[in-house]
Protein backbone atom coordinates (compact mmCIF):
# COMPACT_ATOMS: atom_id res chain seq x y z
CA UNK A 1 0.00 0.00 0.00
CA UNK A 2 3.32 2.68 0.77
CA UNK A 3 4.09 1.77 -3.07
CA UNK A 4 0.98 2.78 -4.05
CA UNK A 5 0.24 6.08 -2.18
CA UNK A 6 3.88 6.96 -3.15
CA UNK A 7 2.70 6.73 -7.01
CA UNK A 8 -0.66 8.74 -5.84
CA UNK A 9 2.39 11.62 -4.27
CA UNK A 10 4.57 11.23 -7.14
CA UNK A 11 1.03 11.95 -9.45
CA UNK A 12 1.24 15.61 -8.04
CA UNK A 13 -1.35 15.45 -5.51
CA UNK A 14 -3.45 13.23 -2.83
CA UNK A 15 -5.09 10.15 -3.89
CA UNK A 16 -8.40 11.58 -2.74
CA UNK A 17 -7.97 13.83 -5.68
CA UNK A 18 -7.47 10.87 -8.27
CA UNK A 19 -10.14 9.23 -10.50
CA UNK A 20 -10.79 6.10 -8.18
CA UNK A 21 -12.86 4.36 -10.13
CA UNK A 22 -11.55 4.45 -14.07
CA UNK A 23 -13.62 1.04 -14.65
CA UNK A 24 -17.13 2.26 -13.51
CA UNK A 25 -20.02 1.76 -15.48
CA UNK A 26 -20.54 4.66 -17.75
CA UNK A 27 -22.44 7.68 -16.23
CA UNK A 28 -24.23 9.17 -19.11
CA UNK A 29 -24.37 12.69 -17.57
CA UNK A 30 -20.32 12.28 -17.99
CA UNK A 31 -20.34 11.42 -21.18
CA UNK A 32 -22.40 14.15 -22.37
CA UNK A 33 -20.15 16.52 -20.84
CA UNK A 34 -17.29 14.99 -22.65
CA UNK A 35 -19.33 15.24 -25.80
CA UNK A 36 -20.05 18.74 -25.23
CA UNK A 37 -16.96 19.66 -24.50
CA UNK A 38 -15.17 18.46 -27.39
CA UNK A 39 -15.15 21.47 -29.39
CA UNK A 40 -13.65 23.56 -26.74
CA UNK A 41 -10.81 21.06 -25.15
CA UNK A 42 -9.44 18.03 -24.15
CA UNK A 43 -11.47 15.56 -22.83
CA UNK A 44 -9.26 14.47 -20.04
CA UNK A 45 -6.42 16.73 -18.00
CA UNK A 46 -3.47 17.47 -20.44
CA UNK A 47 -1.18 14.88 -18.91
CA UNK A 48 -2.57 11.29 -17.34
CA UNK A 49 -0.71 11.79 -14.25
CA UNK A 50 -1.55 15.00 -13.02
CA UNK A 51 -5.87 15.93 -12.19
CA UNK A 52 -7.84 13.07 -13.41
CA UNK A 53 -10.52 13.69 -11.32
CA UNK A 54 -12.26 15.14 -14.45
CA UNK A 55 -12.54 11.37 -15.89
CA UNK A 56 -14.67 10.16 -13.21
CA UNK A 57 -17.15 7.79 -14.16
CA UNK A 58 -15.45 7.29 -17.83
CA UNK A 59 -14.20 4.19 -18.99
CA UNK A 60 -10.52 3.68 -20.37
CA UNK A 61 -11.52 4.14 -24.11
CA UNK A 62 -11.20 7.64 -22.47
CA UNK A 63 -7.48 7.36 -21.17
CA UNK A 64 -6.70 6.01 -24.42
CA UNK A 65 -8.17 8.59 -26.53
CA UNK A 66 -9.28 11.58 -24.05
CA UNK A 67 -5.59 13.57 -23.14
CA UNK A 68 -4.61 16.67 -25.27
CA UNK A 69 -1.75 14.74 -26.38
CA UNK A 70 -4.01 12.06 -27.30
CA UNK A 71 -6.47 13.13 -28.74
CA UNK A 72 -4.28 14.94 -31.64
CA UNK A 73 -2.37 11.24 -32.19
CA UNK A 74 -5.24 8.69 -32.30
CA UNK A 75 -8.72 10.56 -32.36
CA UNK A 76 -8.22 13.50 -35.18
CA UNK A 77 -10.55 11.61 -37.82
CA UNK A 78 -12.54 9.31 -34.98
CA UNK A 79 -13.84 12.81 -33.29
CA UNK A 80 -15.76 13.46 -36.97
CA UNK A 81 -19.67 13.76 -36.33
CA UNK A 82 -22.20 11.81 -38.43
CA UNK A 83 -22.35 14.92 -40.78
CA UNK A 84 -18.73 14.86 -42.02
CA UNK A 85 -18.88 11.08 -41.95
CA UNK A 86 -17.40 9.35 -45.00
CA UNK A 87 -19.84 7.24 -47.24
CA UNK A 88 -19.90 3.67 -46.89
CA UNK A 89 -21.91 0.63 -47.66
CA UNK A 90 -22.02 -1.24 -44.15
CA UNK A 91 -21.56 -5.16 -44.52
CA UNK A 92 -25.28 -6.77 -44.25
CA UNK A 93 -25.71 -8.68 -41.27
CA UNK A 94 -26.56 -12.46 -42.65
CA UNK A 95 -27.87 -15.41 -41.20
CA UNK A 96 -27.21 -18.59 -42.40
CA UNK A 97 -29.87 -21.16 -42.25
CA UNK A 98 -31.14 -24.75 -43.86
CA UNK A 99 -34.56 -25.67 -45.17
CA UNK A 100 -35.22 -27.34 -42.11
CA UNK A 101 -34.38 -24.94 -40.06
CA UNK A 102 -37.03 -22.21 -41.70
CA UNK A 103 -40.03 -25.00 -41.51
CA UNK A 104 -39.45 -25.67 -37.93
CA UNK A 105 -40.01 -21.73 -37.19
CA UNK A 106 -36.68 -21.64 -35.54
CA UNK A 107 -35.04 -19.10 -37.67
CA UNK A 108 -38.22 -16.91 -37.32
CA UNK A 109 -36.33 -14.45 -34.68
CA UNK A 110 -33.29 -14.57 -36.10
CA UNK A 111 -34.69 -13.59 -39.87
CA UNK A 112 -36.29 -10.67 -38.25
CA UNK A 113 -32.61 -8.64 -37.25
CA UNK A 114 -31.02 -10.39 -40.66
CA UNK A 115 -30.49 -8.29 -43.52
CA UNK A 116 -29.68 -10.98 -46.23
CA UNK A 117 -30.06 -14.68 -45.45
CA UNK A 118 -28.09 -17.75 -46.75
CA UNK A 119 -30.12 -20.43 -47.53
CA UNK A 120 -27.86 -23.48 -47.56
CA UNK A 121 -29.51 -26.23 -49.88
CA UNK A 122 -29.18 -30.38 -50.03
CA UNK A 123 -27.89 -32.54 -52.56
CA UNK A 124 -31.48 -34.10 -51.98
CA UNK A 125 -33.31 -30.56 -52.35
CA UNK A 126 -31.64 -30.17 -55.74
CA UNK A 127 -32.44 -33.27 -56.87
CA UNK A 128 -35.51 -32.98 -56.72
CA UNK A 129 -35.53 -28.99 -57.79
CA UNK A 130 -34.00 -30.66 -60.92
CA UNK A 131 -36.33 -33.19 -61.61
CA UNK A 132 -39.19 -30.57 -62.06
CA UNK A 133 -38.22 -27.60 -62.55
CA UNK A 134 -41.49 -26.07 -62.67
CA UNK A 135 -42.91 -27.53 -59.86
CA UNK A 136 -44.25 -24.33 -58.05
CA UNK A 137 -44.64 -26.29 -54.65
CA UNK A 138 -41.14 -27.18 -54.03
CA UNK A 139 -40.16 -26.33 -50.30
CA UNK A 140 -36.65 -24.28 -51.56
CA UNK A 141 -38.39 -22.10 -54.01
CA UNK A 142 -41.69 -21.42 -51.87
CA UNK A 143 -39.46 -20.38 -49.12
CA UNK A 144 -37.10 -17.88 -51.07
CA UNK A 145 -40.66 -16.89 -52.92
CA UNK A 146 -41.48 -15.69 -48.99
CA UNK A 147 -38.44 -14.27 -47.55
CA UNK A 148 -39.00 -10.89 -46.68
CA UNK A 149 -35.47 -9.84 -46.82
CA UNK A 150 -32.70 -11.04 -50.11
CA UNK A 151 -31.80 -14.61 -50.15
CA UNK A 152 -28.28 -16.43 -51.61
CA UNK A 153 -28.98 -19.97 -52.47
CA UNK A 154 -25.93 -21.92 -51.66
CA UNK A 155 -24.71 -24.80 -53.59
CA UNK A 156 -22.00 -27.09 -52.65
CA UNK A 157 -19.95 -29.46 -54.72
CA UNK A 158 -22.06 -31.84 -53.37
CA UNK A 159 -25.53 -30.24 -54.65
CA UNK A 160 -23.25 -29.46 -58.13
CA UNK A 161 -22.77 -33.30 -58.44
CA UNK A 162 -26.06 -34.06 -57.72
CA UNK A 163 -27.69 -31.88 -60.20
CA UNK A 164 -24.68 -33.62 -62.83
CA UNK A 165 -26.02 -36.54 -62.07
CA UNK A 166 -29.49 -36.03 -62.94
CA UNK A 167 -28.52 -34.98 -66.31
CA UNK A 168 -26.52 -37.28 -67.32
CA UNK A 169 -29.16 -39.41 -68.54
CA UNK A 170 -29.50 -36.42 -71.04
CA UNK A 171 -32.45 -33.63 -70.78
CA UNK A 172 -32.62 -32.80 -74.51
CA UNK A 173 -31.47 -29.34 -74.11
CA UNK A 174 -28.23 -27.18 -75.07
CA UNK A 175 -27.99 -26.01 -71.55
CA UNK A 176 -26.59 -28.21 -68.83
CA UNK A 177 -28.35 -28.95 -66.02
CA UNK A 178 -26.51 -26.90 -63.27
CA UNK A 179 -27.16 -23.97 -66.02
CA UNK A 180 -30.65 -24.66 -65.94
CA UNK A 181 -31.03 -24.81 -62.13
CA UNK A 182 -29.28 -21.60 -61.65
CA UNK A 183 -31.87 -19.60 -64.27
CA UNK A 184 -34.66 -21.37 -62.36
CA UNK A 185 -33.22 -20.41 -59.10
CA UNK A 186 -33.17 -16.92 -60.41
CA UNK A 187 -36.58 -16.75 -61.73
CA UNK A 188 -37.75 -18.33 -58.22
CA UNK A 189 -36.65 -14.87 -56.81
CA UNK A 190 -33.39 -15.55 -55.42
CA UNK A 191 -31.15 -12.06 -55.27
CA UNK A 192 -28.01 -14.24 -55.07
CA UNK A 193 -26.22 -17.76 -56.00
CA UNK A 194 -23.08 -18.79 -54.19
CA UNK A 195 -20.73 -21.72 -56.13
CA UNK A 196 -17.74 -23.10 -55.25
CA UNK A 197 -15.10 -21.67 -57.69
CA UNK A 198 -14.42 -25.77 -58.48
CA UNK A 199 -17.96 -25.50 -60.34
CA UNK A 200 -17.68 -22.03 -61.62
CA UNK A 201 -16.14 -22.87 -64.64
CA UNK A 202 -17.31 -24.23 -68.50
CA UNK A 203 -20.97 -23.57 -69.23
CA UNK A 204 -21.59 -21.42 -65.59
CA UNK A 205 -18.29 -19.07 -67.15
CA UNK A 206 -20.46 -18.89 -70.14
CA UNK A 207 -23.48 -18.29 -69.24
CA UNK A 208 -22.27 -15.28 -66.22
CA UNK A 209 -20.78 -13.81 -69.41
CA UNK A 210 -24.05 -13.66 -70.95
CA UNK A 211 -26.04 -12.81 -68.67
CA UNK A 212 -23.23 -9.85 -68.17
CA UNK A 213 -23.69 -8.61 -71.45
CA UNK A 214 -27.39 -8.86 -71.34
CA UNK A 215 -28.23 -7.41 -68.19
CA UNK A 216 -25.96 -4.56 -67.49
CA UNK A 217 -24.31 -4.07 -64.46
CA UNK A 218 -27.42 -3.18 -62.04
CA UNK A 219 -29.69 -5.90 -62.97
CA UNK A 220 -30.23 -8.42 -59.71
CA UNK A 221 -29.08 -11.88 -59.59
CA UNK A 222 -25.64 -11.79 -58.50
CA UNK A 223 -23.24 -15.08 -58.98
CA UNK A 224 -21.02 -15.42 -55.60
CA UNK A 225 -17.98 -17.67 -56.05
CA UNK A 226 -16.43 -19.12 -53.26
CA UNK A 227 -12.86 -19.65 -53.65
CA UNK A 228 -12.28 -21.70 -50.56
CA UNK A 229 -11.02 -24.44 -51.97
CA UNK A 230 -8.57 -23.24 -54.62
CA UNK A 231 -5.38 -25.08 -54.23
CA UNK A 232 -2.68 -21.64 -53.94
CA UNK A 233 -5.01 -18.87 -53.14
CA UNK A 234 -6.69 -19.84 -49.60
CA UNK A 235 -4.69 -22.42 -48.31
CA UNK A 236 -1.36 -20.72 -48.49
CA UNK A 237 -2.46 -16.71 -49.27
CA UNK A 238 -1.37 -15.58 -45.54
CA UNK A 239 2.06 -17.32 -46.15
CA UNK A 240 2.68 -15.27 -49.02
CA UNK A 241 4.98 -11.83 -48.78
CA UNK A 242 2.74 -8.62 -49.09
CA UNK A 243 3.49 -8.00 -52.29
CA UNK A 244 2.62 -11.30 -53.93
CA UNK A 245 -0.50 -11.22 -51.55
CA UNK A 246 -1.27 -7.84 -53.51
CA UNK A 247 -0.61 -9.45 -56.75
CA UNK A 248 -2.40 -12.17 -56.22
CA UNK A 249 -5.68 -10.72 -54.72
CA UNK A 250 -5.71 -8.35 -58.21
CA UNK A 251 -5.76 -11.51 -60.42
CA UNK A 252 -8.36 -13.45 -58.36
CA UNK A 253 -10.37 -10.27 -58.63
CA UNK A 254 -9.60 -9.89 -62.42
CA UNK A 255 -10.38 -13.89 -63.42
CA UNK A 256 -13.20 -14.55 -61.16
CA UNK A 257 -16.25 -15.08 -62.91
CA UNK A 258 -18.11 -14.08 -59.65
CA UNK A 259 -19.79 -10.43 -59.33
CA UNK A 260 -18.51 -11.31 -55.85
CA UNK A 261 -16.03 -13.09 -54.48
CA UNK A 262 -15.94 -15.02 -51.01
CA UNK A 263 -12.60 -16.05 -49.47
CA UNK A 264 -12.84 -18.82 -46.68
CA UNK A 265 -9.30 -18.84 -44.92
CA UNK A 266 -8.12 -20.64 -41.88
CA UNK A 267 -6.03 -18.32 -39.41
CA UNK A 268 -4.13 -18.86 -36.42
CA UNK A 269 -4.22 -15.57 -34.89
CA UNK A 270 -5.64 -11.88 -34.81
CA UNK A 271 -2.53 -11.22 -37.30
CA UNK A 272 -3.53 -13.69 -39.80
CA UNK A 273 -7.03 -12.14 -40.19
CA UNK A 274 -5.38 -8.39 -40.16
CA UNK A 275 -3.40 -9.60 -43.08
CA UNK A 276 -6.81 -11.03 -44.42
CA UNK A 277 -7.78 -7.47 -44.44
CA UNK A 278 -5.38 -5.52 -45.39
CA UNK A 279 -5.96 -8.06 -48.79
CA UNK A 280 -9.01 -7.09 -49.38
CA UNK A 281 -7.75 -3.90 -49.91
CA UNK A 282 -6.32 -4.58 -53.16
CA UNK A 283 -9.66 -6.83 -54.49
CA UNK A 284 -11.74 -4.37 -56.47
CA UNK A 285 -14.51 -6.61 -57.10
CA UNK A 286 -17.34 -6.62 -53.88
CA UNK A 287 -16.02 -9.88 -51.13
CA UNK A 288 -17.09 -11.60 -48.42
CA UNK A 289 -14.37 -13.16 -45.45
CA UNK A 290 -14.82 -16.80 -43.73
CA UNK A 291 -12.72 -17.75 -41.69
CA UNK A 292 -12.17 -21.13 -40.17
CA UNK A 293 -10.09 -21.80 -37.00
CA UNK A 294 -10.12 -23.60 -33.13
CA UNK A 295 -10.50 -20.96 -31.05
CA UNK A 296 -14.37 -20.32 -31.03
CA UNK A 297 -14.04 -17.80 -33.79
CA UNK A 298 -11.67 -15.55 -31.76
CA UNK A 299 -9.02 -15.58 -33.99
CA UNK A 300 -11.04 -14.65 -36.95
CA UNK A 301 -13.08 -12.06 -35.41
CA UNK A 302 -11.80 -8.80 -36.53
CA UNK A 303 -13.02 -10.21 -40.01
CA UNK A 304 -16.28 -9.60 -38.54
CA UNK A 305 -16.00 -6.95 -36.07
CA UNK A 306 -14.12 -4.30 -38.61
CA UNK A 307 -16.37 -5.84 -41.79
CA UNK A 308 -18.07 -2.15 -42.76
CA UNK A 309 -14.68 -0.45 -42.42
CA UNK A 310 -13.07 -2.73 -44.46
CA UNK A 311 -15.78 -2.92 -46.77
CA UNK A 312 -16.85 -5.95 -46.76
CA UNK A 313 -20.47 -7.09 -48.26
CA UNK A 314 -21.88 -9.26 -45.61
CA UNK A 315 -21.05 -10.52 -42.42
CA UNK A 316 -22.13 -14.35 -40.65
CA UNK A 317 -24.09 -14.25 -37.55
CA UNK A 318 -22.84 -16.79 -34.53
CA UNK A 319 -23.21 -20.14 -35.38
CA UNK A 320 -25.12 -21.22 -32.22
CA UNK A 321 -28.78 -20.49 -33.32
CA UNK A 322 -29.52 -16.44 -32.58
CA UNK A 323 -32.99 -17.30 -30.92
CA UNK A 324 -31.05 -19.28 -27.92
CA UNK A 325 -29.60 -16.08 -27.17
CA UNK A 326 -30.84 -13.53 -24.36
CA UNK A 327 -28.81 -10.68 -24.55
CA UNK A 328 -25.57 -9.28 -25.95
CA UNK A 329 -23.52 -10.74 -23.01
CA UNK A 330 -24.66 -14.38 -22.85
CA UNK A 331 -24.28 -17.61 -25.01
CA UNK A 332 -22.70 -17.03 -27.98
CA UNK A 333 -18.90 -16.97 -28.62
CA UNK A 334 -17.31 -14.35 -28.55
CA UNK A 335 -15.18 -14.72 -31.76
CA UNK A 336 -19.30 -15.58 -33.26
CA UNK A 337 -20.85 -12.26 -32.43
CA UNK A 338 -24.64 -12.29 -32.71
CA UNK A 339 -26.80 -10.05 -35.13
CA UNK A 340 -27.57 -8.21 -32.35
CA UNK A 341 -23.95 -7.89 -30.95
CA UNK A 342 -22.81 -6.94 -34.27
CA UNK A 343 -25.22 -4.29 -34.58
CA UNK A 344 -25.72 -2.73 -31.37
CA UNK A 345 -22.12 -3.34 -29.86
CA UNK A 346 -19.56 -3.36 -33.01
CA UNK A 347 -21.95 -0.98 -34.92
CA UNK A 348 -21.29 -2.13 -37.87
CA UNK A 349 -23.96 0.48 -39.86
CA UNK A 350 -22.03 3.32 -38.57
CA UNK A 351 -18.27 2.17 -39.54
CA UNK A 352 -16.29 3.98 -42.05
CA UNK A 353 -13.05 3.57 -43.49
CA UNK A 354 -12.03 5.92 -40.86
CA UNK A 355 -12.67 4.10 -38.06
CA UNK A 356 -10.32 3.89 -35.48
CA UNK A 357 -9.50 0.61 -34.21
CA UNK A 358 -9.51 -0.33 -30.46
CA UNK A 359 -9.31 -3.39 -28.30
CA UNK A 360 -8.30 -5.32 -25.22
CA UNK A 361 -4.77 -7.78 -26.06
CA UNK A 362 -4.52 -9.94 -23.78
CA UNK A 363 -4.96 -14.16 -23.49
CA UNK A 364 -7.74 -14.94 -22.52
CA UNK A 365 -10.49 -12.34 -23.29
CA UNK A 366 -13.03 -14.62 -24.21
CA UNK A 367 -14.44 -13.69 -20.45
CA UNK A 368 -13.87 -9.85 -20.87
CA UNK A 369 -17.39 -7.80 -21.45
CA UNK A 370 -15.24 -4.01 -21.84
CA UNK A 371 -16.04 -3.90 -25.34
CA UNK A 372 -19.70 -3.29 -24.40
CA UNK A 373 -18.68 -0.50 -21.85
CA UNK A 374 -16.50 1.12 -24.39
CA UNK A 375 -18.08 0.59 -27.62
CA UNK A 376 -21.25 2.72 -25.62
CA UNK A 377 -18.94 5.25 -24.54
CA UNK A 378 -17.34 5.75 -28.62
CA UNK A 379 -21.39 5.99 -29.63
CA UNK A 380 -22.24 8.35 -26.98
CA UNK A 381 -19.36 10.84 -27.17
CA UNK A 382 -19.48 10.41 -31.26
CA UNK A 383 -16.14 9.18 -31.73
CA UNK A 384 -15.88 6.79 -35.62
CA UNK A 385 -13.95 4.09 -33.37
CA UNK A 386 -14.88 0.86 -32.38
CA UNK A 387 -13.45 -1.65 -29.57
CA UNK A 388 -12.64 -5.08 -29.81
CA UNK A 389 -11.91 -8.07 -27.39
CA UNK A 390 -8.81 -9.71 -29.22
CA UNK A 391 -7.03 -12.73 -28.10
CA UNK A 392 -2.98 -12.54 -28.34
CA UNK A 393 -0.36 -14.92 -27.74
CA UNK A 394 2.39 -13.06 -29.24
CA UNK A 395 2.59 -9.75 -27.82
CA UNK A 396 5.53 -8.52 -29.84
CA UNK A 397 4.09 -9.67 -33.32
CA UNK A 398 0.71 -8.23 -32.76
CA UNK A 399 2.26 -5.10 -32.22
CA UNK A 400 4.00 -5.67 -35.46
CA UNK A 401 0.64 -6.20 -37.18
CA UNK A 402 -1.77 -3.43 -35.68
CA UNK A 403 -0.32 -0.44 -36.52
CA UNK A 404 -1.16 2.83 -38.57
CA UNK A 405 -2.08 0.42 -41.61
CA UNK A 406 -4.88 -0.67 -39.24
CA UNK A 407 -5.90 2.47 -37.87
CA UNK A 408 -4.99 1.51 -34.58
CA UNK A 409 -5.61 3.99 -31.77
CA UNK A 410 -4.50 2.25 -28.70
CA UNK A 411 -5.55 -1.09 -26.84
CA UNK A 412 -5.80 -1.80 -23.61
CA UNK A 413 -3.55 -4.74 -22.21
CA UNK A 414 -4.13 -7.25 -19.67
CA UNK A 415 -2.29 -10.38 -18.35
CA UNK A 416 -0.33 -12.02 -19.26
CA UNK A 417 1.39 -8.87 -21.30
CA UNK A 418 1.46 -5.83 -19.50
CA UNK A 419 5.22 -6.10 -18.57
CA UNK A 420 6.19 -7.11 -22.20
CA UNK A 421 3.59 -3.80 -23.61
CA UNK A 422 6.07 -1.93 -21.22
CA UNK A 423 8.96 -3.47 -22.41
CA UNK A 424 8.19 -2.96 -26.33
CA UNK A 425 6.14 0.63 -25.91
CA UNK A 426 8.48 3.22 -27.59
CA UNK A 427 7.87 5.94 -25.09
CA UNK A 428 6.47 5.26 -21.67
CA UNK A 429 5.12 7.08 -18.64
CA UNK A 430 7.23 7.19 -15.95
CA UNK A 431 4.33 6.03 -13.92
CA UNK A 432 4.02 2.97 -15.77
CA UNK A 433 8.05 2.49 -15.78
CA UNK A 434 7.13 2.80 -11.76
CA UNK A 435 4.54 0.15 -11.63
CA UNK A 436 6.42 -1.92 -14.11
CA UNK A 437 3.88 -3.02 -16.26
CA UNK A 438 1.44 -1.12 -18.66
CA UNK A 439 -2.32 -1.56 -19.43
CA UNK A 440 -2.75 1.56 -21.98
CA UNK A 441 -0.86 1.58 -24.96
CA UNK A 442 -1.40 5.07 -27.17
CA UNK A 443 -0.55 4.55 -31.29
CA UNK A 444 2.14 6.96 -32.36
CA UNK A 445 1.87 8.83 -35.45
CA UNK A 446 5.27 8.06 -36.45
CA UNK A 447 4.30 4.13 -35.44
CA UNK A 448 4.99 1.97 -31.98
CA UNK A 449 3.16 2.87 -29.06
CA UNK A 450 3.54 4.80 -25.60
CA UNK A 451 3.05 3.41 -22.82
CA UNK A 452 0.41 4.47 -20.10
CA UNK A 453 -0.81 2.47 -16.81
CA UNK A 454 -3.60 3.39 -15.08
CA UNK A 455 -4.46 0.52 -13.11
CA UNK A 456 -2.71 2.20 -9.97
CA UNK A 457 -5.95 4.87 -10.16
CA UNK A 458 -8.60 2.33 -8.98
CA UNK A 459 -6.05 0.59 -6.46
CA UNK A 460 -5.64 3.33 -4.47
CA UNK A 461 -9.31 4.69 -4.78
CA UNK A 462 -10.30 1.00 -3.51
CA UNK A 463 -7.68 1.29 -0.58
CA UNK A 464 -8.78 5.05 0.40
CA UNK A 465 -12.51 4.01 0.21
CA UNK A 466 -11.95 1.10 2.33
CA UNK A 467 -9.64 3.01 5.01
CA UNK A 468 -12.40 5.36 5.06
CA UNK A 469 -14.92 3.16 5.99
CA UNK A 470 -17.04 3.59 2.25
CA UNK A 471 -19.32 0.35 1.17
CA UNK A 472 -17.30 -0.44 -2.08
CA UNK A 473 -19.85 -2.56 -2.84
């Protein structure tokens, strides 16, 4: 306790003075303050060690982004209003669901916060879509026929060989089968087809060409191809050196016969998907990310979290079924956010490609429930920035990764890497050198980070409360 009322002293005043509880819940009275006074100072004192009492009540989104010094390095284009706001498409929020899950009434909830749903069909279904193709009571077509939002009919190698199958016995017509179902599918009212890029080729090349030419470039009925399975492009594209990743996401772009492409990737960490979308920059065609991994979708979750900065045209729901879900907090991974999470938490209608990127680093976060605390706090002060729970095992590489080309702002750190964010911060706080550990890193505009703790604050204000007798409960 000496060591820490000696840092509350060598803070240039008494701890009584000090923000004692950094962590609260956010006091919306605060916050509108903050807002308000945006346009005539800083947020927070000019320097983190000397008067914080003016944060009380405000999370640590604030100490990362709310000192003079701050504010200038990581907040210039996150502070811009909803006026001044650059235009963007935000990724659509999709749900993907099976025949059987619509006739049970399961999806029912879930359909009602989706924006575009994926309806993933059976080798079955499509053989007996083929057989008839004008059968007007088949379950696929009577259920895109009453979807009340867009639908993408998915069709796996498996429903490819299927439908191959059927005509091999020979149909009499010019057009091969899978041709055939993918008109009908179209004239059933389906806004979208997804195809493996295995299947994509021959006739389908074709007849997308044709259907190019014919249609212009606004008609509806857009071919996605899913290049998942491409031997050289998704099984080895995050091995690659940045330029040859460039090179090789403007030739998938340029030979695709898709009007959009889908990349399904497996990554190992936060760094893999960062590469992932720092690609995407240089595919000029619209895309959708997948990403496959064992860590409950942690690893691949900035793909989703960051989609509408990075322009991407949908997003995937949690896997666990969305109507099993009570609130933001419970249930679903969080790697898998919910419709609802991703909506109301990441905000992904209000991203740009401004956005300043936040986040907790730290292993595990899987438990940690700041991003709701601070993701309110960037909504309610008006800051473009969004927070993100992200799971790191190699403190030094992460670093690395999320930097300016990321639009990093800060992160906050937790265990087990608050002595090595001390260790690799380029400039750090003498308090922080004190404690010997840091929780705040700050970007730099030059690049690396400076390091900040402010842990100390709600130590002492828990010791002071309790010597005074206070109910910290």
């Amino acid at each position: 306790m000496r060591a820490l009322l000696a840092l509350a002293s060598r803070a240039g005043g008494s701890a009584s003075s000090l923000c004692t509880r950094p962590f609260s819940p956010v006091k919306f009275g605060t916050l509108r303050a903050v807002q308000a006074s945006r346009a005539d100072g800083p947020v927070l004192s000019n320097s983190m060690r000397s008067s914080p009492a003016s944060c009380q009540g405000v999370p640590q989104s604030a100490h990362l982004a709310g000192t003079a010094t701050t504010q200038n390095r990581c907040l210039s284009s996150a502070a811009a209003t909803s006026a001044s706001r650059q235009s963007v498409q935000p990724a659509k929020l999709c749900v993907s669901v099976s025949c059987d899950d619509l006739t049970s009434g399961a999806a029912a909830e879930a359909l009602k916060e989706a924006q575009i749903a994926e309806l993933r069909l059976t080798s079955s279904q499509i053989q007996q879509w083929s057989t008839d193709m004008s059968k007007d009571g088949h379950l696929a077509r009577s259920l895109i026929e009453r979807s009340a939002v867009p639908v993408i009919c998915k069709l796996s190698e498996e429903c490819c060989a299927a439908v191959q199958k059927f005509d091999s016995g020979g149909s009499g017509s010019e057009q091969s089968g899978l041709v055939r179902l993918l008109d009908y599918i179209l004239q059933s009212g389906a806004q979208y087809i997804e195809l493996p890029a295995t299947e994509a080729t021959g006739d389908v090349t074709t007849w997308q060409k044709d259907r190019r030419a014919a249609r212009g470039a606004t008609a509806e009925g857009q071919l996605i191809v899913d290049h998942s399975q491409v031997p050289g492009i998704t099984d080895t594209i995050l091995q690659r050196p940045q330029s040859e990743m460039k090179e090789r996401a403007e030739q998938l772009a340029a030979e695709s016969p898709g009007d959009i492409i889908k990349l399904s990737v497996r990554v190992n960490s936060v760094m893999d998907s960062a590469a992932l979308l720092q690609l995407t920059k240089h595919i000029t065609k619209p895309y959708i990310l997948e990403t496959t991994e064992e860590t409950g979708g942690q690893f691949g979750l900035p793909t989703r979290g960051l989609a509408s900065k990075f322009g991407c045209f949908l997003t995937y729901n949690s896997p666990l079924p969305r109507w099993q879900l009570a609130d933001l907090a419970k249930a679903a991974p969080v790697g898998y956010p919910t419709l609802r999470r991703l909506r109301d938490a990441y905000r992904l209608h209000t991203q740009t490609p401004s956005t300043k990127v936040f986040g907790i680093a730290g292993d595990p976060v899987a438990h940690d429930l700041g991003y709701l605390l601070h993701n309110k706090f960037f909504e309610a002060s008006g800051m473009d920035a969004v927070y993100l729970p992200l799971l790191v095992h190699d403190m030094r590489a992460f670093l690395k990764t999320y930097g300016p080309g990321m639009d990093v702002g800060g992160f906050s750190v937790t265990m087990p890497h608050k002595a090595t964010a001390l260790a690799l911060a380029k400039e750090k706080d003498p308090i922080a050198v004190d404690c010997g550990a840091s929780n705040t890193l700050v970007a730099l505009p030059g690049g690396g980070f400076s390091g900040h703790n402010t842990d100390w604050l709600g130590a002492i204000g828990a010791i002071e409360a309790g010597l005074a007798g206070d109910d910290l409960h």
